[in-house]
N, C-alpha and C. Protein backbone atom coordinates (compact mmCIF):
# COMPACT_ATOMS: atom_id res chain seq x y z
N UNK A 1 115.17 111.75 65.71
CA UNK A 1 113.99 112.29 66.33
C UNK A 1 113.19 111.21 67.05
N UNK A 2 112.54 110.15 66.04
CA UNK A 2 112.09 108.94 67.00
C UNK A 2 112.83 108.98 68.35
N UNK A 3 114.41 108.73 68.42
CA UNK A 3 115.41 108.14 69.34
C UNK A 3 114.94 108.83 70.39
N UNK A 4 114.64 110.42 70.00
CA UNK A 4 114.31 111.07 71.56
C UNK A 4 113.01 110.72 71.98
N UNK A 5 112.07 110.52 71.58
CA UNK A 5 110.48 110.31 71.71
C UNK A 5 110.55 108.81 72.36
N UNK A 6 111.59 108.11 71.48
CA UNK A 6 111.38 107.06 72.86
C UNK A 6 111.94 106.98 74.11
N UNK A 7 113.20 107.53 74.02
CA UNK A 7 113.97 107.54 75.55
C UNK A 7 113.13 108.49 76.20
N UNK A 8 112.43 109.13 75.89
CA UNK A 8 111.30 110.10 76.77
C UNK A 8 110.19 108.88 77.57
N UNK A 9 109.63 108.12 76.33
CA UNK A 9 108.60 107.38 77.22
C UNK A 9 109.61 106.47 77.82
N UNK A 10 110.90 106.16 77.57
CA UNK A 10 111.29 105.01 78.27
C UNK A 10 111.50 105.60 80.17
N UNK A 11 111.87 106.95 79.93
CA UNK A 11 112.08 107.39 81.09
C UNK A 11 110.83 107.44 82.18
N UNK A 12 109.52 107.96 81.83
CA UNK A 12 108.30 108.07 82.38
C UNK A 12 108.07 107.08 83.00
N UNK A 13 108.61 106.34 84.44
CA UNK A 13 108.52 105.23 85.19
C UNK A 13 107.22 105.56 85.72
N UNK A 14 106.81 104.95 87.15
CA UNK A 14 105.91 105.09 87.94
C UNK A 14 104.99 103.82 88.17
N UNK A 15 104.41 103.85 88.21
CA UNK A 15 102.79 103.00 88.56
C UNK A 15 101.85 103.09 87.86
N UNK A 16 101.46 102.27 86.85
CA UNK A 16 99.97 102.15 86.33
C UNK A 16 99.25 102.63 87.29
N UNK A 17 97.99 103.31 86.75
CA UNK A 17 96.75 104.05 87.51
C UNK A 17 96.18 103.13 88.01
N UNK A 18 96.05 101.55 87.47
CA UNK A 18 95.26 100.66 88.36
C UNK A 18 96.17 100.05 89.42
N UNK A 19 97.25 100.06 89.54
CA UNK A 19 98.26 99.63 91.12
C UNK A 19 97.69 100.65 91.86
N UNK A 20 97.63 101.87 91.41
CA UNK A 20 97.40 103.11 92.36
C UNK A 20 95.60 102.55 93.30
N UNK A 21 94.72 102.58 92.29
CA UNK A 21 93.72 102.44 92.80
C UNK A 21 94.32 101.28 93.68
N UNK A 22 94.39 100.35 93.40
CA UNK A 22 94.23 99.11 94.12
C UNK A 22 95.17 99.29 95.77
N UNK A 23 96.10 100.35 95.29
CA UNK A 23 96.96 100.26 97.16
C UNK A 23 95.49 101.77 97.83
N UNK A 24 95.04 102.36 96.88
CA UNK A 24 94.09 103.30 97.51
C UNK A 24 93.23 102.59 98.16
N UNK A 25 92.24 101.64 97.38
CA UNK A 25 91.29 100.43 97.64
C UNK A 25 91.87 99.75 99.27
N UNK A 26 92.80 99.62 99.58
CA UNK A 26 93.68 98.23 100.27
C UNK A 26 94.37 99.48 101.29
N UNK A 27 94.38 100.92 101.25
CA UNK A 27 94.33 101.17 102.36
C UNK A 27 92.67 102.04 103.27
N UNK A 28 92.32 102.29 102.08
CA UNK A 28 91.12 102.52 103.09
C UNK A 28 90.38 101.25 103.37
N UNK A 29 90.24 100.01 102.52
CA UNK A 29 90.05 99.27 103.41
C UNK A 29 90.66 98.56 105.54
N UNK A 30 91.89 99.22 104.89
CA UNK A 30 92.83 98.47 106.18
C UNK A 30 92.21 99.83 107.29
N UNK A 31 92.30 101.22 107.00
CA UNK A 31 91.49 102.20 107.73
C UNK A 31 89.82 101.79 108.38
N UNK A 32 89.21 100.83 107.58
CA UNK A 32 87.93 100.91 108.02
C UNK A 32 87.88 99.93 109.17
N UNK A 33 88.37 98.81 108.68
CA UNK A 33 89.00 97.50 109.36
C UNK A 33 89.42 97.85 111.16
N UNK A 34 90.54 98.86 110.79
CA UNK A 34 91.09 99.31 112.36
C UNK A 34 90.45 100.06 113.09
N UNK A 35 89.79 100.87 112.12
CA UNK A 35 88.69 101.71 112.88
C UNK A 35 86.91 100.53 113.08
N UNK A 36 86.91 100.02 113.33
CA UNK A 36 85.85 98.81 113.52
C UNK A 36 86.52 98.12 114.69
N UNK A 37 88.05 97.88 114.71
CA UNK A 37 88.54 97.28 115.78
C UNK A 37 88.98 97.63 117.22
N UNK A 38 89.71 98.90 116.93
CA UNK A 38 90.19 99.94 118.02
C UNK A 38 88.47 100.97 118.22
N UNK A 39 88.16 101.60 117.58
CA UNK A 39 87.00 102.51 117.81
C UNK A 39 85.78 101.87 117.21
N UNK A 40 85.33 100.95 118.26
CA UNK A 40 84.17 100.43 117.53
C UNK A 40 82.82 100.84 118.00
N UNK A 41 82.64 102.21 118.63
CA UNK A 41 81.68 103.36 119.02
C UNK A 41 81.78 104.26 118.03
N UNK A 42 80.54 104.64 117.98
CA UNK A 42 80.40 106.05 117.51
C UNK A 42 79.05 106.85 117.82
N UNK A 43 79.23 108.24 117.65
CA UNK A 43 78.48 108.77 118.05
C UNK A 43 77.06 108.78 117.96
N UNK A 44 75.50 108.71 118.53
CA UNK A 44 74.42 107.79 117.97
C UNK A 44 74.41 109.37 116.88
N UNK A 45 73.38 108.43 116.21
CA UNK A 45 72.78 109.29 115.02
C UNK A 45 71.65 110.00 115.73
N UNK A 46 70.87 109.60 116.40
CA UNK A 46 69.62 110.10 116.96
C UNK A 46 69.68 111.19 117.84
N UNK A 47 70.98 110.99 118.88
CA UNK A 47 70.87 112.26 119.98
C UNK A 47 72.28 113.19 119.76
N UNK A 48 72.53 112.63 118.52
CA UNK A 48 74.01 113.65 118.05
C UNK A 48 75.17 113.03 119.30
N UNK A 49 74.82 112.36 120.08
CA UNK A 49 75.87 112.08 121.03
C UNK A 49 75.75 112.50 122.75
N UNK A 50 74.90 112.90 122.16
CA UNK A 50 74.64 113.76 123.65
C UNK A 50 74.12 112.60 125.05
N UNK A 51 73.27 111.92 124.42
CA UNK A 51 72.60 110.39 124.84
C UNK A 51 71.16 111.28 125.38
N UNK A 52 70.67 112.60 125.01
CA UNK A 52 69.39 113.09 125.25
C UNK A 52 68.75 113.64 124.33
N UNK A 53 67.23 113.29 124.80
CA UNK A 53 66.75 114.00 123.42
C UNK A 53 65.38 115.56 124.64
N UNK A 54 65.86 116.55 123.44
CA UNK A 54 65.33 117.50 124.16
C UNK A 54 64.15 118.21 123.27
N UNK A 55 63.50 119.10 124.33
CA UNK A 55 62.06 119.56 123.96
C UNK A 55 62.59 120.73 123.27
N UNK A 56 61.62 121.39 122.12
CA UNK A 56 61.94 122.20 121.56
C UNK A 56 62.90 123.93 122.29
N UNK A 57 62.06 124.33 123.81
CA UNK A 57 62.74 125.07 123.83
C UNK A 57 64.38 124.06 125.40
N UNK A 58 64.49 123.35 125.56
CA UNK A 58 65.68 122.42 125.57
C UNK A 58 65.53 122.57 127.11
N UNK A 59 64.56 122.92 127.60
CA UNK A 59 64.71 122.68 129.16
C UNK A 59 64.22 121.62 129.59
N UNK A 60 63.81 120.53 129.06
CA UNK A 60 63.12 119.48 129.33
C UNK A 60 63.60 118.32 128.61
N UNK A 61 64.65 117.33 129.06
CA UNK A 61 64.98 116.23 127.94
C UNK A 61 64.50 115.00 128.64
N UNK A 62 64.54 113.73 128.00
CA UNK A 62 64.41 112.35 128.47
C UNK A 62 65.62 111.58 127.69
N UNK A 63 66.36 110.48 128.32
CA UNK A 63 67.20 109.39 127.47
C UNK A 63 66.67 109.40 125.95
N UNK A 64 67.65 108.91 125.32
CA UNK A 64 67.99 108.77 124.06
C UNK A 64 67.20 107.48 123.64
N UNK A 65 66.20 107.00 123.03
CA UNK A 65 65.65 105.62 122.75
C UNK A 65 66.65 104.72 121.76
N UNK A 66 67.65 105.48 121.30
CA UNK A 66 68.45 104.73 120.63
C UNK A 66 69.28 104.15 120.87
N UNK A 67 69.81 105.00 121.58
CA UNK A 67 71.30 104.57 122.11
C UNK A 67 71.07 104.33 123.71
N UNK A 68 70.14 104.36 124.34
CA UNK A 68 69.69 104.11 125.82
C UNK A 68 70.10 105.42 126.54
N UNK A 69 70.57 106.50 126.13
CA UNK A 69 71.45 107.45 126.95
C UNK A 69 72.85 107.55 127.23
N UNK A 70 73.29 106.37 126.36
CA UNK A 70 74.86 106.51 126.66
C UNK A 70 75.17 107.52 125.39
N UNK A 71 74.50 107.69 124.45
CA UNK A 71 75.65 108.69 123.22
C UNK A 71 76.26 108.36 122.25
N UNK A 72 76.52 106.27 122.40
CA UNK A 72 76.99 106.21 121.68
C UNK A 72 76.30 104.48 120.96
N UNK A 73 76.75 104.35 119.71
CA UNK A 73 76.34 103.30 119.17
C UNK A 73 77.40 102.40 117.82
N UNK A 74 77.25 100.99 118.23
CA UNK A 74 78.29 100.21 117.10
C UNK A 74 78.15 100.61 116.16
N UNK A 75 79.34 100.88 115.42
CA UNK A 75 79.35 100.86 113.78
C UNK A 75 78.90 99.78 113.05
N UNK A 76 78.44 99.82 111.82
CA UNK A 76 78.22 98.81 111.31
C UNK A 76 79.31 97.39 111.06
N UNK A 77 80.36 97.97 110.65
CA UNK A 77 81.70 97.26 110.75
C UNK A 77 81.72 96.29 111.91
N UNK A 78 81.29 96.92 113.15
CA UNK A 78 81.43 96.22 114.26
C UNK A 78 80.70 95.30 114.69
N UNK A 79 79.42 95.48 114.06
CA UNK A 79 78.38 94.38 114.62
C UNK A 79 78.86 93.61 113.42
N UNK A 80 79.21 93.40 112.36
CA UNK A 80 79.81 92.12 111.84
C UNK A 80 80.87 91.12 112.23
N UNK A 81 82.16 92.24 112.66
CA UNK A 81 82.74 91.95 113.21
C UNK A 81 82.40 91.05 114.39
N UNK A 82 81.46 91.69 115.22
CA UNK A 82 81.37 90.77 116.72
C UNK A 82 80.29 89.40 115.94
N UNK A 83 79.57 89.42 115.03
CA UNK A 83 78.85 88.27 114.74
C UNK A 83 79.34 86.65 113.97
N UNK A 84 80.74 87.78 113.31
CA UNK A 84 81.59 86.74 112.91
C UNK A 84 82.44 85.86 114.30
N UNK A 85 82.71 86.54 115.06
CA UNK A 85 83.16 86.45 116.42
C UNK A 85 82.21 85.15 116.79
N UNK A 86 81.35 85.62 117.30
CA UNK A 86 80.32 84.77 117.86
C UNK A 86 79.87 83.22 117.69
N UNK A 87 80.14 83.25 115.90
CA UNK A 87 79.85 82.45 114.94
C UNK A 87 80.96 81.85 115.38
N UNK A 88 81.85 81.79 114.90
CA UNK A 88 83.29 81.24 115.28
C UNK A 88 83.26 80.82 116.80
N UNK A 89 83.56 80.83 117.47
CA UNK A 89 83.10 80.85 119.15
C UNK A 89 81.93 79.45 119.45
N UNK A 90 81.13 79.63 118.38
CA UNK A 90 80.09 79.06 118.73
C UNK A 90 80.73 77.38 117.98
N UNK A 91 80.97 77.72 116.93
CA UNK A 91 81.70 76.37 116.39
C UNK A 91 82.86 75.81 117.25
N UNK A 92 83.59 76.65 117.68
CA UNK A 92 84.47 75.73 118.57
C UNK A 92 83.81 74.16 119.70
């Protein structure tokens, strides 16, 4: 009886739950990373994207004070990114 109870757990291969986290961890990091590099816009928070901000009944807008009217604004990712940049750059 033992004999079967162990060739049972001996069989149960896989991955510890903490390898798992850690390739979960290590790919959404590598996701945030690429998305900071390739798409380093996003839509502003303030004018939803639109780059206007409008009067209640919407016939009347002016530019976006946030985003200047373009719609869109750096991720946070990105302005590190470009400051590490800079930094580096600047030491050369």
């Amino acid at each position: 009886m033992t004999e079967t109870i162990a060739a049972a757990e001996h069989t149960t291969g896989g991955l510890p739950w903490w390898v798992w986290l850690i390739l979960a961890a290590l790919t959404a990091a590598a996701y945030k990373v690429g998305e900071w590099r390739w798409r380093p816009f996003a839509p502003c928070w303030c004018c939803k994207g639109s780059g206007k901000h409008h009067r209640k009944d919407r016939k009347v807008f002016r530019d976006c004070w946030w985003c200047r009217g373009s719609g869109r604004r750096k991720r946070i990712g990105r302005r590190v990114w470009d400051r590490f940049a800079k930094v580096r750059n600047a030491a050369r």
